[in-house]
C-alpha atoms as a PDB file:
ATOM      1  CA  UNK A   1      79.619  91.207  -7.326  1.00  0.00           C
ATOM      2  CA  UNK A   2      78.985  88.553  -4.462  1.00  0.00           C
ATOM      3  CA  UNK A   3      80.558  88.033  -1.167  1.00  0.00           C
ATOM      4  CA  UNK A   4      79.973  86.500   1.797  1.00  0.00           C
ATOM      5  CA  UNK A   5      79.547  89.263   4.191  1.00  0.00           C
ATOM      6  CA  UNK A   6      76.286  89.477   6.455  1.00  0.00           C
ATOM      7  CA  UNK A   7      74.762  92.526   7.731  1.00  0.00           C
ATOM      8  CA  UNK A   8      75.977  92.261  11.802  1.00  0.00           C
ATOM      9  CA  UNK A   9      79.255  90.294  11.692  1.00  0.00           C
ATOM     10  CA  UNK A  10      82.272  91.879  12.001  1.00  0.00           C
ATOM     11  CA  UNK A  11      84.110  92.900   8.873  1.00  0.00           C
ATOM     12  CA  UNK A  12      87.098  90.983   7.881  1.00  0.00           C
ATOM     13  CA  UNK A  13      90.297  92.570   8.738  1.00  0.00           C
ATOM     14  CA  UNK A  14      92.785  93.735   6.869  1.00  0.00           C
ATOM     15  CA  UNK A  15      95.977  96.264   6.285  1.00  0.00           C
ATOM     16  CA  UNK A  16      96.920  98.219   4.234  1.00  0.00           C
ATOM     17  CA  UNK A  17      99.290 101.451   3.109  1.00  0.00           C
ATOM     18  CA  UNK A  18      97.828 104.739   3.262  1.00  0.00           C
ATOM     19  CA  UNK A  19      99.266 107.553   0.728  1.00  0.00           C
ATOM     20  CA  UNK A  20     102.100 108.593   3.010  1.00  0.00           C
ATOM     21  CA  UNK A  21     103.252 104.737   3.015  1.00  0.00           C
ATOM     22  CA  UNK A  22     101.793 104.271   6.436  1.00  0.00           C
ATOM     23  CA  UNK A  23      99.739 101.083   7.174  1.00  0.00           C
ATOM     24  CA  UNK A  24      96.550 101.316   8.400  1.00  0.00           C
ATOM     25  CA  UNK A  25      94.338  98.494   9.925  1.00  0.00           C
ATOM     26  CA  UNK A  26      90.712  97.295  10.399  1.00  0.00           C
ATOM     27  CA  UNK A  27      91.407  95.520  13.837  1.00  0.00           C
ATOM     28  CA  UNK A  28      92.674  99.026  15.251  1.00  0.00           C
ATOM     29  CA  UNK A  29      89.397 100.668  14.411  1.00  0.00           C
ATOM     30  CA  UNK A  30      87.187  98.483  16.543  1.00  0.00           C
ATOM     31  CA  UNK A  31      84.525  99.871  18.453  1.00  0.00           C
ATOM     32  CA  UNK A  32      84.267 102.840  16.138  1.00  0.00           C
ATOM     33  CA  UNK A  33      82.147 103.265  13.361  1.00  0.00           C
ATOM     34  CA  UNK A  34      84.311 102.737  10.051  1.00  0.00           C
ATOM     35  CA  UNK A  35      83.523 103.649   6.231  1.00  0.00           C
ATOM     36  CA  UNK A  36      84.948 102.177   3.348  1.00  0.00           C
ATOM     37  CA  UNK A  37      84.939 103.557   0.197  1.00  0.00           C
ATOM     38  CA  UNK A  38      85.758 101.290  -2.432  1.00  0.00           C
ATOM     39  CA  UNK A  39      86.392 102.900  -6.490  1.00  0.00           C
ATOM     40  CA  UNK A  40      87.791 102.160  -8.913  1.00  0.00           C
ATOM     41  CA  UNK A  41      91.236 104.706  -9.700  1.00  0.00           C
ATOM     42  CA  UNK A  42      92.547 108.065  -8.606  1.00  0.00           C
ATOM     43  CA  UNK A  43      92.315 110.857 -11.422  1.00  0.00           C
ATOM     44  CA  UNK A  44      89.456 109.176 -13.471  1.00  0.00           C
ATOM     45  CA  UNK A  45      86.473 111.400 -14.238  1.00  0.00           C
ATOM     46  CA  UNK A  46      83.789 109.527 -11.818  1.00  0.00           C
ATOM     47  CA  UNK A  47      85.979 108.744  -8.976  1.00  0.00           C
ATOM     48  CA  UNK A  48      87.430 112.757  -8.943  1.00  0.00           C
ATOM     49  CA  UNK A  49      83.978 113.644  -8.757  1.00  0.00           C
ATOM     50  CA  UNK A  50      83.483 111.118  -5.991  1.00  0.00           C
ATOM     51  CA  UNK A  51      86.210 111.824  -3.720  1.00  0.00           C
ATOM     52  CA  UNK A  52      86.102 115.905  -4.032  1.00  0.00           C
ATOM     53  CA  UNK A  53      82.340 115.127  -2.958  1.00  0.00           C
ATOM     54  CA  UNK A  54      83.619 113.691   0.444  1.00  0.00           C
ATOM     55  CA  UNK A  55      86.002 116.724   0.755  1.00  0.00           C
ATOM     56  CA  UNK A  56      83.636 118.732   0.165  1.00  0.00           C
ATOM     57  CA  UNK A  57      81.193 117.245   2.520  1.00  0.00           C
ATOM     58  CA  UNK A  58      83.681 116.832   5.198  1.00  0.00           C
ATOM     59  CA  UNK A  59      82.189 118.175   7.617  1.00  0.00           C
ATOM     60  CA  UNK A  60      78.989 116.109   7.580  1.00  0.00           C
ATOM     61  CA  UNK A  61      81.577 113.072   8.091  1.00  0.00           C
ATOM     62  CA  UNK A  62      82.843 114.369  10.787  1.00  0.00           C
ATOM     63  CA  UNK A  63      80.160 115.157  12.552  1.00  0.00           C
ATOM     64  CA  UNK A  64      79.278 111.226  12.391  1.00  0.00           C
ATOM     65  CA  UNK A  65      82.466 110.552  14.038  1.00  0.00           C
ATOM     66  CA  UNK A  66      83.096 107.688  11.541  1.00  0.00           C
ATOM     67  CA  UNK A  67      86.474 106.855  10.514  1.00  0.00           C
ATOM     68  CA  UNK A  68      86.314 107.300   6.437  1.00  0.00           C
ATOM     69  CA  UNK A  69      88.694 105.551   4.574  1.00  0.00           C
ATOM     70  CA  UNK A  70      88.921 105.147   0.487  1.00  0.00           C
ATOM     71  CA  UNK A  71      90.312 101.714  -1.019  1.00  0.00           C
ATOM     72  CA  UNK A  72      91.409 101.444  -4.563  1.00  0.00           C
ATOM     73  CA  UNK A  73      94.087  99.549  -6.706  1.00  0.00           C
ATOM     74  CA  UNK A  74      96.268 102.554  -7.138  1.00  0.00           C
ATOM     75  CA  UNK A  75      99.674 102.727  -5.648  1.00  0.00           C
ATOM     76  CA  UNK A  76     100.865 104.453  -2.355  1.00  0.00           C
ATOM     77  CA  UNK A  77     102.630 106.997  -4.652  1.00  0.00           C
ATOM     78  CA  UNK A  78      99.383 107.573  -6.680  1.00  0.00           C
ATOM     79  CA  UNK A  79      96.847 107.763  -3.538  1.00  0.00           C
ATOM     80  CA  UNK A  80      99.539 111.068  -2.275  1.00  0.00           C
ATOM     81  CA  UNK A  81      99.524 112.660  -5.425  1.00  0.00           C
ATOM     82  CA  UNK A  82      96.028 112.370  -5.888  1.00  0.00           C
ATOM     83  CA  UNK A  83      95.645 113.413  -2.602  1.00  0.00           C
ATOM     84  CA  UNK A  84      97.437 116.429  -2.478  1.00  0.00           C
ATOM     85  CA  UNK A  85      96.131 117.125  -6.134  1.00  0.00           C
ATOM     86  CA  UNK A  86      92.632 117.763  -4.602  1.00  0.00           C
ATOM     87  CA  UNK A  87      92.990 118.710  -1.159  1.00  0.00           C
ATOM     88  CA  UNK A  88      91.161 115.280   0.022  1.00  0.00           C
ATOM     89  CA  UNK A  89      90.812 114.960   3.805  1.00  0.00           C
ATOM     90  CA  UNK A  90      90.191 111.217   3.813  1.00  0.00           C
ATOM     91  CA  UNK A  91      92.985 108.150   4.710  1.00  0.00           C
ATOM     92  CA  UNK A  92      93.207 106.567   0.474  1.00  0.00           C
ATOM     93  CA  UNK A  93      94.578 102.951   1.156  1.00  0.00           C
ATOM     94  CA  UNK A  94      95.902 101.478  -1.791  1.00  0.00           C
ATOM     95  CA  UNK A  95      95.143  97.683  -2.401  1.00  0.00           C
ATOM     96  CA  UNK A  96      97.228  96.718  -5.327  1.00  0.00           C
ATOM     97  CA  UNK A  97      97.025  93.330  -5.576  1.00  0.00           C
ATOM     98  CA  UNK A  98      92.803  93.775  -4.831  1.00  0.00           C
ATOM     99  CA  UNK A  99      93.078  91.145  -2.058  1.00  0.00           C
ATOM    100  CA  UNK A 100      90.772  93.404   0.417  1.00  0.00           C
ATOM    101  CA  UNK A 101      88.355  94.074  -2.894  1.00  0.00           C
ATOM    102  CA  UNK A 102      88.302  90.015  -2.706  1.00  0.00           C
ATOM    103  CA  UNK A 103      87.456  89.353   0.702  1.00  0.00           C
ATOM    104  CA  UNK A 104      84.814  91.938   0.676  1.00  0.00           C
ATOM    105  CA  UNK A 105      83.420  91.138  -2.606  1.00  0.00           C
ATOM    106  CA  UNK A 106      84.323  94.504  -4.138  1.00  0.00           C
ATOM    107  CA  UNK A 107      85.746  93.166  -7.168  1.00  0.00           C
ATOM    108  CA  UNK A 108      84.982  95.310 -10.749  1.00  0.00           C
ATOM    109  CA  UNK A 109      84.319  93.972 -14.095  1.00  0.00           C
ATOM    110  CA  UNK A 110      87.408  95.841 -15.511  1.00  0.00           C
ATOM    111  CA  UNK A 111      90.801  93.897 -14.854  1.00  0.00           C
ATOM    112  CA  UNK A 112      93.246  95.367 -12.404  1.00  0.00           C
ATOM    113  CA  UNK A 113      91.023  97.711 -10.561  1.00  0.00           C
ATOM    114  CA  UNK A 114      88.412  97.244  -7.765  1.00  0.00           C
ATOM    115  CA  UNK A 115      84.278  98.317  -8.133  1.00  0.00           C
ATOM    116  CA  UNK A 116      82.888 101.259  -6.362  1.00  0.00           C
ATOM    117  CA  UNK A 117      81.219  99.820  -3.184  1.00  0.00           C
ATOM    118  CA  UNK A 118      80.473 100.791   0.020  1.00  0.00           C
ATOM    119  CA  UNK A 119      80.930  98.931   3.745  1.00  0.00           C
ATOM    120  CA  UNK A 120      79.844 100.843   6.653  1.00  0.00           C
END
């Protein structure tokens, strides 16, 4: 996985639909401290484990005051039902078409979805 990101320039921007078909952008984030948590699908072994981890670690993200967003391939309609499936507290943006995996280099070996990866 390569990109060209560097460590002190500001992250691409992008937009995208949260679960509740809402869109949600970099640009409107600035100043704040933003997480993004790349994986690879909702409802797969690893990535369940992954995301109920956050939930139930909340808290500690809170307390960071960091905006914590998760970014995967899945559809709007699959990011709410995954969602509400295990009570997860954090935005899930859905990237279909992987563009935002692209321009941040997140791309995964396995066609269609995106690799886990982390941008803070």
């Amino acid at each position: 996985m390569s990109n060209n990101l560097s460590v002190n320039e500001p992250a691409p921007d992008f937009a995208l639909k949260d679960g509740n078909g809402d869109d949600w952008r970099l640009s409107d984030q600035r100043g704040k401290v933003v997480v993004l948590l790349f994986y690879p699908g909702d409802e797969t072994p690893v990535c369940t484990r992954q995301m109920c981890s956050v939930r139930d670690r909340w808290d500690d993200y809170l307390a960071t005051g960091a905006e914590v967003v998760g970014i995967s391939s899945d559809s709007v309609e699959s990011h709410k039902n995954f969602s509400e499936h295990h009570n997860l507290p954090l935005r899930l943006l859905s990237d279909s078409e992987r563009t935002v995996a692209k321009l941040y280099g997140a791309e995964s070996f396995i066609p269609g979805r995106v690799a886990r990866a982390v941008f803070v």
